[in-house]
C-alpha atoms as a PDB file:
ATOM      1  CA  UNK A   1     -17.316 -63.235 -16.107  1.00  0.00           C
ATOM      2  CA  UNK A   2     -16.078 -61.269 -19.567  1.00  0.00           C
ATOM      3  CA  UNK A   3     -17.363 -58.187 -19.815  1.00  0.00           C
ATOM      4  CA  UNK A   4     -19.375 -57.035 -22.694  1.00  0.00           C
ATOM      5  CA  UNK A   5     -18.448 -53.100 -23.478  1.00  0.00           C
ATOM      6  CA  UNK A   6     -20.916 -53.161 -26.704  1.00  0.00           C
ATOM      7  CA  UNK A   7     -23.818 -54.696 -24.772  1.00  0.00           C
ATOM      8  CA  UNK A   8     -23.158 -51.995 -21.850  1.00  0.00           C
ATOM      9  CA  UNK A   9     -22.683 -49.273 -24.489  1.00  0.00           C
ATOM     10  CA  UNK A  10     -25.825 -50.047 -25.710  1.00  0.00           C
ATOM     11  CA  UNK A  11     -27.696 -49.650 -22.694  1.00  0.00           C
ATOM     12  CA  UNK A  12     -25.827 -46.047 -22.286  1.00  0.00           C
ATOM     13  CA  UNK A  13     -27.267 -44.767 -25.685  1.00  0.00           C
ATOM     14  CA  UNK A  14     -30.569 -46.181 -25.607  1.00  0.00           C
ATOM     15  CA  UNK A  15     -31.468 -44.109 -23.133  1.00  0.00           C
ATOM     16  CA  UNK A  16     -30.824 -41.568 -25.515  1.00  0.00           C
ATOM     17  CA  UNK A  17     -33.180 -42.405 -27.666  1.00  0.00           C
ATOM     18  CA  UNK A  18     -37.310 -41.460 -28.011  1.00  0.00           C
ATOM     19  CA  UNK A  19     -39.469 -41.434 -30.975  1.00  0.00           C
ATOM     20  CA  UNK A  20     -38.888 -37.682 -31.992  1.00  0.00           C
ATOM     21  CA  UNK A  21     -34.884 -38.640 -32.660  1.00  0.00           C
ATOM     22  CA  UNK A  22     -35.078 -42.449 -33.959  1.00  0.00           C
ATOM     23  CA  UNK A  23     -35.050 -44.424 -37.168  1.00  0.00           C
ATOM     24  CA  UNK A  24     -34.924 -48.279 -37.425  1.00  0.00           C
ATOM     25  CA  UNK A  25     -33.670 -50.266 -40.188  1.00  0.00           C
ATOM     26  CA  UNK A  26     -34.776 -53.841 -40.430  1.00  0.00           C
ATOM     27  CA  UNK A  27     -32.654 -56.281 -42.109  1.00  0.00           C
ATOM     28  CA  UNK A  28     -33.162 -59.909 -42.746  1.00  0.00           C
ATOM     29  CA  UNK A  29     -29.362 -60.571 -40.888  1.00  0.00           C
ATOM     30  CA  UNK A  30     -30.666 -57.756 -37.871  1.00  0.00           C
ATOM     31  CA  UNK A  31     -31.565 -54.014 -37.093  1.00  0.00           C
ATOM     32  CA  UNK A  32     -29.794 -50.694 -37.323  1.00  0.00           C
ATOM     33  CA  UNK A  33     -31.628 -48.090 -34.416  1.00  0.00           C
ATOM     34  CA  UNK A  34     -30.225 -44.522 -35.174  1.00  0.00           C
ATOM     35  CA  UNK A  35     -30.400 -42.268 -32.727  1.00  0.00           C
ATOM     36  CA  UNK A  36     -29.569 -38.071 -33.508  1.00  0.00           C
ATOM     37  CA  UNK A  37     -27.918 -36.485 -30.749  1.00  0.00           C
ATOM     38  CA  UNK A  38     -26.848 -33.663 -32.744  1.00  0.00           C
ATOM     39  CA  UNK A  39     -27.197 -34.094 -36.730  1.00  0.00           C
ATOM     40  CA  UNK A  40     -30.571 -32.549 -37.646  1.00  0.00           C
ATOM     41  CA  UNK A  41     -31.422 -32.143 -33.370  1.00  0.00           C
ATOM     42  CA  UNK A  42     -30.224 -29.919 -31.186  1.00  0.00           C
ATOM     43  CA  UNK A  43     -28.105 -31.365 -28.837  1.00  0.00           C
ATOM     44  CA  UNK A  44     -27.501 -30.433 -25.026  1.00  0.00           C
ATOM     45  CA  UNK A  45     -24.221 -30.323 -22.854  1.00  0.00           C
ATOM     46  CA  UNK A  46     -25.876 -33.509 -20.745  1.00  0.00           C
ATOM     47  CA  UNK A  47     -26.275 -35.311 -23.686  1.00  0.00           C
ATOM     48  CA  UNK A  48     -22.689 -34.700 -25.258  1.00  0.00           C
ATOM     49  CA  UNK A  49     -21.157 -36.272 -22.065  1.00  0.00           C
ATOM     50  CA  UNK A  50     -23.298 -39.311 -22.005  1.00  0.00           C
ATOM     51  CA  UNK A  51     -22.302 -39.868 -25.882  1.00  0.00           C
ATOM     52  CA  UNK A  52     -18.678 -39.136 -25.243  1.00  0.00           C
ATOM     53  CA  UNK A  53     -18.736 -41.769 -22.252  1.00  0.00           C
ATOM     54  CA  UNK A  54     -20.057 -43.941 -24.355  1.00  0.00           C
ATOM     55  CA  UNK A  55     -17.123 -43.415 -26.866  1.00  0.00           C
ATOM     56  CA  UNK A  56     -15.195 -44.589 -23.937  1.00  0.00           C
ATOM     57  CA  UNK A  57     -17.187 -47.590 -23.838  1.00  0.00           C
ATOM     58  CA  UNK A  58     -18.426 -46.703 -20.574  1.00  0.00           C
ATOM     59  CA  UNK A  59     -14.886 -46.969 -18.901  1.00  0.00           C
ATOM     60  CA  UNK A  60     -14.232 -43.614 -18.299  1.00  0.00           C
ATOM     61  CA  UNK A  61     -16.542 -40.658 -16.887  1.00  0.00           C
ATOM     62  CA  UNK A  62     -16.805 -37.128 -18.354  1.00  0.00           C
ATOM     63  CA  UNK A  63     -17.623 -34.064 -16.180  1.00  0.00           C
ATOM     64  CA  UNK A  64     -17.865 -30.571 -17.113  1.00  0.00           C
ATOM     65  CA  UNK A  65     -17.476 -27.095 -15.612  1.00  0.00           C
ATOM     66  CA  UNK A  66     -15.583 -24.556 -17.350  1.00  0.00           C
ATOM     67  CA  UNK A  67     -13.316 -27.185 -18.405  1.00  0.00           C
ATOM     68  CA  UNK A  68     -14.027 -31.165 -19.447  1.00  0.00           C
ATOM     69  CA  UNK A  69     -12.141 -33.481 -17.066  1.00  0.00           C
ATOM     70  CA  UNK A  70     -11.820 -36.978 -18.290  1.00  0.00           C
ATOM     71  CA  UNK A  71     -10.938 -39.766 -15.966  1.00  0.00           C
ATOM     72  CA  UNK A  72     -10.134 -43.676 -16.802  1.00  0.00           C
ATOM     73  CA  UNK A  73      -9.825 -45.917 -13.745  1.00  0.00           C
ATOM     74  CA  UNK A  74     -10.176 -48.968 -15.842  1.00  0.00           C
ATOM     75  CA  UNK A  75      -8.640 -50.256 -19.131  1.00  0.00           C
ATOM     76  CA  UNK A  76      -7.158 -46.667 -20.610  1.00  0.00           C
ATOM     77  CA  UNK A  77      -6.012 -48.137 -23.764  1.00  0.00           C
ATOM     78  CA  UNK A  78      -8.895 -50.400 -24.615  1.00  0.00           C
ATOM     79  CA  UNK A  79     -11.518 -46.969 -23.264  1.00  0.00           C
ATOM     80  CA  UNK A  80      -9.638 -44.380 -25.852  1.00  0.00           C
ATOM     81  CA  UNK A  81      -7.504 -46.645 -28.706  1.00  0.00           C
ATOM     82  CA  UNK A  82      -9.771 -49.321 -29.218  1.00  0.00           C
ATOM     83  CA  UNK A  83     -12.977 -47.145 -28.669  1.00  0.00           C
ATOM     84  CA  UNK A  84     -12.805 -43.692 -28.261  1.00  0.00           C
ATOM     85  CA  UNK A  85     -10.171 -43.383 -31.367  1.00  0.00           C
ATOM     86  CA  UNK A  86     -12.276 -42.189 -34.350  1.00  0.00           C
ATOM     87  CA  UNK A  87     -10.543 -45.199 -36.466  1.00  0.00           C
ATOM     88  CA  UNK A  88     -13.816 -46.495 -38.567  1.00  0.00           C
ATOM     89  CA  UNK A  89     -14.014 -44.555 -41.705  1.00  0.00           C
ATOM     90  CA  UNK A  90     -17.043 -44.955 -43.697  1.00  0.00           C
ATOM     91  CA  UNK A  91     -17.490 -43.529 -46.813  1.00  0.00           C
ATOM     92  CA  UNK A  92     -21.110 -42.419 -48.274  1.00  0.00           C
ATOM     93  CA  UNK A  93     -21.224 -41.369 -51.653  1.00  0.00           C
ATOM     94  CA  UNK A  94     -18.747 -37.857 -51.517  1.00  0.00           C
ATOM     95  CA  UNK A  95     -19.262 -37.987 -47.827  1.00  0.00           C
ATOM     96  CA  UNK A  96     -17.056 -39.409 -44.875  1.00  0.00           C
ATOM     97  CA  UNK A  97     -18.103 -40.456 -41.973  1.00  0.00           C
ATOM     98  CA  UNK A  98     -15.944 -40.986 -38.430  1.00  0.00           C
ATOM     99  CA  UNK A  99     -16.854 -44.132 -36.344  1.00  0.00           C
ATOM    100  CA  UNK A 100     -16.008 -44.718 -32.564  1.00  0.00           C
ATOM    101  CA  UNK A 101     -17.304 -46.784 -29.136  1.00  0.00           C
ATOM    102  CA  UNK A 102     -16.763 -50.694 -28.656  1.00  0.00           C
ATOM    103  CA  UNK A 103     -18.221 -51.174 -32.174  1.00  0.00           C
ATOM    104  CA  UNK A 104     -14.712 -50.878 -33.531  1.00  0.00           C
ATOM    105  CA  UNK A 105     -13.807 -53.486 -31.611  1.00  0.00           C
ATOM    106  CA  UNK A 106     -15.798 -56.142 -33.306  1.00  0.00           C
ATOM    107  CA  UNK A 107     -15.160 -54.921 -36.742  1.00  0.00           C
ATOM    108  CA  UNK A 108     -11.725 -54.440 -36.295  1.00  0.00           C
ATOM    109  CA  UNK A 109     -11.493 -50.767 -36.984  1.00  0.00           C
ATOM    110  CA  UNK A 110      -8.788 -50.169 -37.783  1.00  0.00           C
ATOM    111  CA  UNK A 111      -7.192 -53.746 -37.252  1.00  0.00           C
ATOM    112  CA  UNK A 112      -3.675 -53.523 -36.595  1.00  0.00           C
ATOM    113  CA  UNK A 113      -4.807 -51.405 -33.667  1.00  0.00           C
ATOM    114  CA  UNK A 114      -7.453 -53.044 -31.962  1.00  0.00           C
ATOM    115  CA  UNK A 115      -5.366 -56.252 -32.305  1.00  0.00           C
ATOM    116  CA  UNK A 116      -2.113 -54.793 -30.584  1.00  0.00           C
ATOM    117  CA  UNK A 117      -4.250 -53.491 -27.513  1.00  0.00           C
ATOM    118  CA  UNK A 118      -5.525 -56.934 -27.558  1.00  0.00           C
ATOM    119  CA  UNK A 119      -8.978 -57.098 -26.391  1.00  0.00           C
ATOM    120  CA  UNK A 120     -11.643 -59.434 -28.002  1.00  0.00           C
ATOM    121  CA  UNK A 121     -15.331 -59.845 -27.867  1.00  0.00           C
ATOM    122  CA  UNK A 122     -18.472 -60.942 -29.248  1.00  0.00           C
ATOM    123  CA  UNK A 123     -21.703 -59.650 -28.870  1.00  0.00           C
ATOM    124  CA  UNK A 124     -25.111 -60.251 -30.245  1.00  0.00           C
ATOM    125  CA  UNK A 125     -25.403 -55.998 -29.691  1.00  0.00           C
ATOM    126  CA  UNK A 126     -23.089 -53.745 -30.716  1.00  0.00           C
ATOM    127  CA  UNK A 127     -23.072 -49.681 -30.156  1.00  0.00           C
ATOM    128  CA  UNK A 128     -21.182 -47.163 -32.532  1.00  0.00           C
ATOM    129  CA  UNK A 129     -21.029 -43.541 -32.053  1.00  0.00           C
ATOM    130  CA  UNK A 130     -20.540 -41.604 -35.549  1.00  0.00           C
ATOM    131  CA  UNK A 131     -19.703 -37.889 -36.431  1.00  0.00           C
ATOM    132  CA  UNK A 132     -21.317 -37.619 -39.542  1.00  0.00           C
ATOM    133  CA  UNK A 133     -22.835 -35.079 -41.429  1.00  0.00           C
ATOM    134  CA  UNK A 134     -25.681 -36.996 -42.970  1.00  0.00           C
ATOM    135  CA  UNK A 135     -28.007 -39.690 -41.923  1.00  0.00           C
ATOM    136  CA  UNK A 136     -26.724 -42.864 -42.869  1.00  0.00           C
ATOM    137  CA  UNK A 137     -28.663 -44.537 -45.533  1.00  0.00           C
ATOM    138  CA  UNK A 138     -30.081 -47.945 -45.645  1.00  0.00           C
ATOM    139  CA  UNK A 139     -27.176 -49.335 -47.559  1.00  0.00           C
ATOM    140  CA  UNK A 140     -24.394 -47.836 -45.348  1.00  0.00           C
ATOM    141  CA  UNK A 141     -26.553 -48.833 -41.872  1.00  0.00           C
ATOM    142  CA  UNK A 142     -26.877 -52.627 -43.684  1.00  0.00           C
ATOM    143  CA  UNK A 143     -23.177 -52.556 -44.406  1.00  0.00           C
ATOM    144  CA  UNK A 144     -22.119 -51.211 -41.090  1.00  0.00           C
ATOM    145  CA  UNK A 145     -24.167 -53.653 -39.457  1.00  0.00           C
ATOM    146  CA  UNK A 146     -22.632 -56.374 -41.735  1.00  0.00           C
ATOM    147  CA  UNK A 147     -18.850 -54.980 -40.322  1.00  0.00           C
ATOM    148  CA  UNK A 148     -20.137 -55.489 -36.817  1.00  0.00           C
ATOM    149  CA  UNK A 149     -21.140 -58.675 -37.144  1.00  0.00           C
ATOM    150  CA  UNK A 150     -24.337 -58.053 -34.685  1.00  0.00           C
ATOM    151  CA  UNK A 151     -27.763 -58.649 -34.945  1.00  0.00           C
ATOM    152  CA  UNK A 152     -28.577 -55.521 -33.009  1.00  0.00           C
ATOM    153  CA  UNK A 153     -26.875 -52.297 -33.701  1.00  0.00           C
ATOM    154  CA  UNK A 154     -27.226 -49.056 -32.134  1.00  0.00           C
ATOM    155  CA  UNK A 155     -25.398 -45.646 -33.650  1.00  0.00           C
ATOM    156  CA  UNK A 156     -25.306 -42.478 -32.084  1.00  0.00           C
ATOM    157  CA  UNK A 157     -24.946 -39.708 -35.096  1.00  0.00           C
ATOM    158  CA  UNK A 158     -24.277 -35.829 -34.611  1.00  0.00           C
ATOM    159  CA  UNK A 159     -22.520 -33.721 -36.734  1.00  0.00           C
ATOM    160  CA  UNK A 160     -18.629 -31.618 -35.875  1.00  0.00           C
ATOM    161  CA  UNK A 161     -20.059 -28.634 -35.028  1.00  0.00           C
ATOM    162  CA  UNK A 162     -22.568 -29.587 -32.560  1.00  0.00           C
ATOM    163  CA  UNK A 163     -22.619 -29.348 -28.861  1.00  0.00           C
ATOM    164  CA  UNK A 164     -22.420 -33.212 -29.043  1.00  0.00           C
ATOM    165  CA  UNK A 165     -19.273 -32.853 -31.339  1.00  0.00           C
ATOM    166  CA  UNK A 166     -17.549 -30.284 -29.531  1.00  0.00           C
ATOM    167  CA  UNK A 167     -17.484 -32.227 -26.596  1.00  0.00           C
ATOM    168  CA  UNK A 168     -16.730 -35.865 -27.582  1.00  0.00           C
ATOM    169  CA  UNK A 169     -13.752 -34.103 -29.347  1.00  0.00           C
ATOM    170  CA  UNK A 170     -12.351 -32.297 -27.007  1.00  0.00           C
ATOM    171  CA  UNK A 171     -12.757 -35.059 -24.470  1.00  0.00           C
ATOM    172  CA  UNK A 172     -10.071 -37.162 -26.926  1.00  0.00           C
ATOM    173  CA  UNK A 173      -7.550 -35.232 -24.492  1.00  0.00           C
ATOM    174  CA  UNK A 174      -6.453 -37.758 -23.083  1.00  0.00           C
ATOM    175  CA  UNK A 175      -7.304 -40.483 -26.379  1.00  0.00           C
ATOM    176  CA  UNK A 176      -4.329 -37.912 -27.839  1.00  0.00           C
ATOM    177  CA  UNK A 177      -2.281 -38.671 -24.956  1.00  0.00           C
ATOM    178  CA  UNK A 178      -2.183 -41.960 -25.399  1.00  0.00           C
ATOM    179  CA  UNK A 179      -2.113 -42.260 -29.392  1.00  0.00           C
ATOM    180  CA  UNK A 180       1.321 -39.993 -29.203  1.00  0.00           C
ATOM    181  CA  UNK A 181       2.823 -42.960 -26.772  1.00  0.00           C
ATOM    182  CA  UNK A 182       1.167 -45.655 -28.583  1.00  0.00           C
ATOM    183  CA  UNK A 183       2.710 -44.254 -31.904  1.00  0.00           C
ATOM    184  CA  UNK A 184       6.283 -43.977 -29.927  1.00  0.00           C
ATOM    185  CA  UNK A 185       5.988 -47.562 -29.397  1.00  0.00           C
ATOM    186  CA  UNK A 186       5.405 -47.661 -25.659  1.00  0.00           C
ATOM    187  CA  UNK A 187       3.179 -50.616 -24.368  1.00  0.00           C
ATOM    188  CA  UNK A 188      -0.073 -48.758 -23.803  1.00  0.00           C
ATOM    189  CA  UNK A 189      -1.405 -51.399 -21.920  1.00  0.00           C
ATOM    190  CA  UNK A 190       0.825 -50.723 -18.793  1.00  0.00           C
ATOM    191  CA  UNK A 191      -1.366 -47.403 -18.224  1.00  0.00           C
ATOM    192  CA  UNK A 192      -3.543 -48.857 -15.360  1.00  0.00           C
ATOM    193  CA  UNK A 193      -5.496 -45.113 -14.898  1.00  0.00           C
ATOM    194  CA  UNK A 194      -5.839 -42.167 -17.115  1.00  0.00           C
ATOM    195  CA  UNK A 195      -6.556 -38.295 -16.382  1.00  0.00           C
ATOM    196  CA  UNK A 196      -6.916 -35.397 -18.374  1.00  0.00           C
ATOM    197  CA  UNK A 197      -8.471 -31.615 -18.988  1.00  0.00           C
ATOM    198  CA  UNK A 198      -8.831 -29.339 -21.758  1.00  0.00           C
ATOM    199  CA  UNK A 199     -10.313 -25.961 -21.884  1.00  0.00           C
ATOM    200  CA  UNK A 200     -14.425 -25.699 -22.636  1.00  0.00           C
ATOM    201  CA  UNK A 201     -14.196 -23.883 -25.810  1.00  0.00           C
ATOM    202  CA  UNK A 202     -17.141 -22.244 -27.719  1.00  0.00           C
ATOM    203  CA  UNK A 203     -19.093 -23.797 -30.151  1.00  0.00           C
ATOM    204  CA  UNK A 204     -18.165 -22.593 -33.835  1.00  0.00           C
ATOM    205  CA  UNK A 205     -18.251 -23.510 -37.284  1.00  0.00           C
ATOM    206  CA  UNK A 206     -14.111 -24.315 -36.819  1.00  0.00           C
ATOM    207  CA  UNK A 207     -14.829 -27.065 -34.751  1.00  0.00           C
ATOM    208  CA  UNK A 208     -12.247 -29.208 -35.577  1.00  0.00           C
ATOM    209  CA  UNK A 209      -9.283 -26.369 -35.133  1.00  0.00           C
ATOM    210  CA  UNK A 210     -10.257 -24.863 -32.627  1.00  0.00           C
ATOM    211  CA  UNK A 211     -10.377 -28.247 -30.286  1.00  0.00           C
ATOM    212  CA  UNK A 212      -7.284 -29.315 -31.851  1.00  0.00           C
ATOM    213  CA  UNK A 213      -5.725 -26.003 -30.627  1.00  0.00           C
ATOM    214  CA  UNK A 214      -7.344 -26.493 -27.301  1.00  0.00           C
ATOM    215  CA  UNK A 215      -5.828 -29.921 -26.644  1.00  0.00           C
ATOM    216  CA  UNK A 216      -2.020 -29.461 -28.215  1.00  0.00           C
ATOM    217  CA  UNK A 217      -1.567 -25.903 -26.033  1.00  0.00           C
ATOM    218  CA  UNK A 218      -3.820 -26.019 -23.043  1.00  0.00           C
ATOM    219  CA  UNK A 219      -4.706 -29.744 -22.581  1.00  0.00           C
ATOM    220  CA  UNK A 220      -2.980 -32.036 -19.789  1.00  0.00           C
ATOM    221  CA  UNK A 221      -2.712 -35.233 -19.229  1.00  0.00           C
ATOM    222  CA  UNK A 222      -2.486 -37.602 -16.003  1.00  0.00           C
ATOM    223  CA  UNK A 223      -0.811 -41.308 -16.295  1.00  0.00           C
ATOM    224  CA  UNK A 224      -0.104 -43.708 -13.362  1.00  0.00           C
ATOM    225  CA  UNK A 225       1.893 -46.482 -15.165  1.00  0.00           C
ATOM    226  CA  UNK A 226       3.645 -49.743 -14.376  1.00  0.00           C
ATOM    227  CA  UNK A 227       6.965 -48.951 -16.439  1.00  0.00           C
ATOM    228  CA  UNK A 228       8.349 -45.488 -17.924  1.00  0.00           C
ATOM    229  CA  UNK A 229      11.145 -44.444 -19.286  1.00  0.00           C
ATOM    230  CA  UNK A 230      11.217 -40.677 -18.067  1.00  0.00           C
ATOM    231  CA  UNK A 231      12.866 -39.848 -21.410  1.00  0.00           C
ATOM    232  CA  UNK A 232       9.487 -40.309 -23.151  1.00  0.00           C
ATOM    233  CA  UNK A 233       7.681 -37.213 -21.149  1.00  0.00           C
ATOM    234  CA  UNK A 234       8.923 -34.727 -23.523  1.00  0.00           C
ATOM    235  CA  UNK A 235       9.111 -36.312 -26.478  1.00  0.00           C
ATOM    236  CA  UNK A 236       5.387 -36.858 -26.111  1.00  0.00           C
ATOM    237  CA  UNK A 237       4.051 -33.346 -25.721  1.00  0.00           C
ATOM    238  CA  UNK A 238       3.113 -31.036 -27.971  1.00  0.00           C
ATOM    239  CA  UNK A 239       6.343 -29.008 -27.898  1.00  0.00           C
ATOM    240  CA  UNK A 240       8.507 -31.197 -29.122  1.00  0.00           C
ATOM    241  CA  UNK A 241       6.988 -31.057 -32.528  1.00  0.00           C
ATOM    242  CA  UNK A 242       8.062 -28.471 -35.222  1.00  0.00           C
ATOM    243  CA  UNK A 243       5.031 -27.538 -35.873  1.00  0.00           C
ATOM    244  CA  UNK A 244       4.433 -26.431 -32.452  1.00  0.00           C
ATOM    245  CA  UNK A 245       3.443 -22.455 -31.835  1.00  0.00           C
ATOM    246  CA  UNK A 246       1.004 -22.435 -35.169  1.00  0.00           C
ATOM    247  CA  UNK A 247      -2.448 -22.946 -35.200  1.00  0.00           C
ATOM    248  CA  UNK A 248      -4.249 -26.309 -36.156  1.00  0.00           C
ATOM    249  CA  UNK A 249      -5.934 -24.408 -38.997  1.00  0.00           C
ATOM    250  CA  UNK A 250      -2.739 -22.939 -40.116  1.00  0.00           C
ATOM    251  CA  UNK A 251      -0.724 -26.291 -39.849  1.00  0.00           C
ATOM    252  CA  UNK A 252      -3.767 -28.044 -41.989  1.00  0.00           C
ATOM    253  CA  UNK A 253      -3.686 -25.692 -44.687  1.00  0.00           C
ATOM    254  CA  UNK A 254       0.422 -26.146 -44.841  1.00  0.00           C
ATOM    255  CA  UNK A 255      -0.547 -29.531 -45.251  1.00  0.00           C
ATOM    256  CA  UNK A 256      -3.358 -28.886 -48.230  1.00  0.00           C
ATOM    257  CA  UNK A 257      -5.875 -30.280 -45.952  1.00  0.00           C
ATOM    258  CA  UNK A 258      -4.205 -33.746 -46.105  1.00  0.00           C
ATOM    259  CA  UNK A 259      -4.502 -35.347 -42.449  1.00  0.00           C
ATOM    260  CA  UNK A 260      -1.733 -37.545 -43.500  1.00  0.00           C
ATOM    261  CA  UNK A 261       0.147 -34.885 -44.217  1.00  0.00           C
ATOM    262  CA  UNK A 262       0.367 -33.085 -41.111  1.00  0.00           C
ATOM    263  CA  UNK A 263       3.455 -33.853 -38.354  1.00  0.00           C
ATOM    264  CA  UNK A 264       1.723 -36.985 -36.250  1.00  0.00           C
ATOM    265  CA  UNK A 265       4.118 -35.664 -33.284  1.00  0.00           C
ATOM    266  CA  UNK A 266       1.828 -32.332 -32.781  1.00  0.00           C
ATOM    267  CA  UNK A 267      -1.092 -34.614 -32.132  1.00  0.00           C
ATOM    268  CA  UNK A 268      -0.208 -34.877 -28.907  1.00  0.00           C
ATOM    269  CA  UNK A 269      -1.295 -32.694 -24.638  1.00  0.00           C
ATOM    270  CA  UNK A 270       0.037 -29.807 -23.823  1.00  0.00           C
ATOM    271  CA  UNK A 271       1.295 -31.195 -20.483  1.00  0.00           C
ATOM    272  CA  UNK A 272       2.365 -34.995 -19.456  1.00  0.00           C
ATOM    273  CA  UNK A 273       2.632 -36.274 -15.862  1.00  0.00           C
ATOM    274  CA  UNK A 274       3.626 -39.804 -15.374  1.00  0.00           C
ATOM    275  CA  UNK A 275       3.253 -41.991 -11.805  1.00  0.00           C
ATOM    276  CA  UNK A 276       5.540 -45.052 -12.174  1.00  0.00           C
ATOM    277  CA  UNK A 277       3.983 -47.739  -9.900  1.00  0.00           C
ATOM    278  CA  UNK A 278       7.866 -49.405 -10.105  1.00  0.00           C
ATOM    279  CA  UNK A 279       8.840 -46.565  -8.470  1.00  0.00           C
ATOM    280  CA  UNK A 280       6.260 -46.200  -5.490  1.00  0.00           C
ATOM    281  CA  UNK A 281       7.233 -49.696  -4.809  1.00  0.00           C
ATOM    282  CA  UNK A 282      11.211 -49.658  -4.726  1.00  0.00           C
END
């Protein structure tokens, strides 16, 4: 039987949700239930990792000690590039805000993505996990819903510099990982498992930096793989970019705070280490 990642997802974050932390929005096409883990509620470490797992569409797991360890024994490029990826952009008013989780998936976020990993569904639920920093309004939660072409959506919302948004970024370690290949044109789908760590760093206002700067020098990354070309290792760490040694806050103001802007190739772990099934086997 197909799996359904938006109908598990679902199930993952509405466990999150009570009546002190939940709005619904009834439309004539279906409902929008948001639930704050982190926008105008104060979030908790416990919740953060149930929210980033669901990012992953519940393929990977999420544990954290002084460090966050992310493992992906199923589907690594459908958990972080078709999910996990923070690919849906929605724009309210002046504000912008990031969408991930299987949601993407049916909408098609962004398209020439989701279609080269490949995976399909439909759902009648859907389940969307969005770094925002305001509540959605009626018009954006009808439009999103609209997108998702579901009669029942669920979003998470939090804002950056939350304990919820600390962690779900930092545990794109290994999402990073496999972006930097993705973008190098190597067949993501031939990573059968997925492994990473980054540093636990302290919650600030520099959210996004600081993370950033977590991931490119201290975070590592774990592939087993069936197919490498052992050229590709270095080429996909941080190092190898020349904008390698600065910080992400220096690097984004070189850029005039234009993502686009900024070298893609420092997007990338600290540290790569590559199994080759093909090789186990000769």
């Amino acid at each position: 039987m197909k799996m359904n990642l938006n109908s598990s997802t679902y199930k993952i974050l509405e466990k999150l949700g009570d009546k002190g932390n939940t709005r619904i929005e009834e439309f004539s096409t279906g409902r929008v239930t948001l639930i704050d883990v982190g926008l105008n509620v104060e979030s908790d470490k416990d919740t953060g990792i149930r929210v980033a797992e669901a990012a992953l569409a519940g393929l990977g797991k999420i544990e954290l000690d002084n460090k966050i360890h992310v493992k992906i024994e199923k589907m690594p490029a459908v958990a972080t590039l078709s999910s996990q990826l923070a690919g849906w952009c929605i724009k309210m008013g002046d504000k912008i805000a990031l969408g991930s989780g299987p949601a993407r998936i049916l909408a098609k976020k962004p398209s020439d993505i989701v279609n080269k990993i490949g995976y399909s569904e439909t759902s009648n639920k859907g389940a969307l996990i969005l770094e925002t920093p305001v509540i959605p309004d009626r018009e954006t939660c009808r439009k999103i819903l609209q997108e998702a072409k579901v009669k029942d959506l669920i979003i998470a919302i939090f804002r950056e510099n939350s304990i919820t948004g600390l962690i779900n970024v930092l545990s794109r370690v290994v999402e990073v990982g496999i972006f930097r290949l993705f973008n190098m044109g190597y067949d993501v789908n031939k990573i059968s498992y997925a492994g990473g760590t980054v540093p636990m760093i302290r919650l600030s206002d520099n959210v996004m930096s600081e993370a950033n700067d977590a991931i490119i020098y201290k975070g590592s990354v774990r592939l087993t793989v069936d197919g490498w070309d052992p050229g590709l290792t270095e080429k996909a760490i941080s190092k190898h970019s020349k904008a390698y040694g600065k910080s992400f806050k220096e690097i984004f103001q070189e850029a005039e705070g234009n993502f686009y802007k900024i070298p893609a190739d420092i997007f990338a772990p600290a540290e790569l280490t590559v199994t080759d099934l093909k090789d186990t086997k000769e």
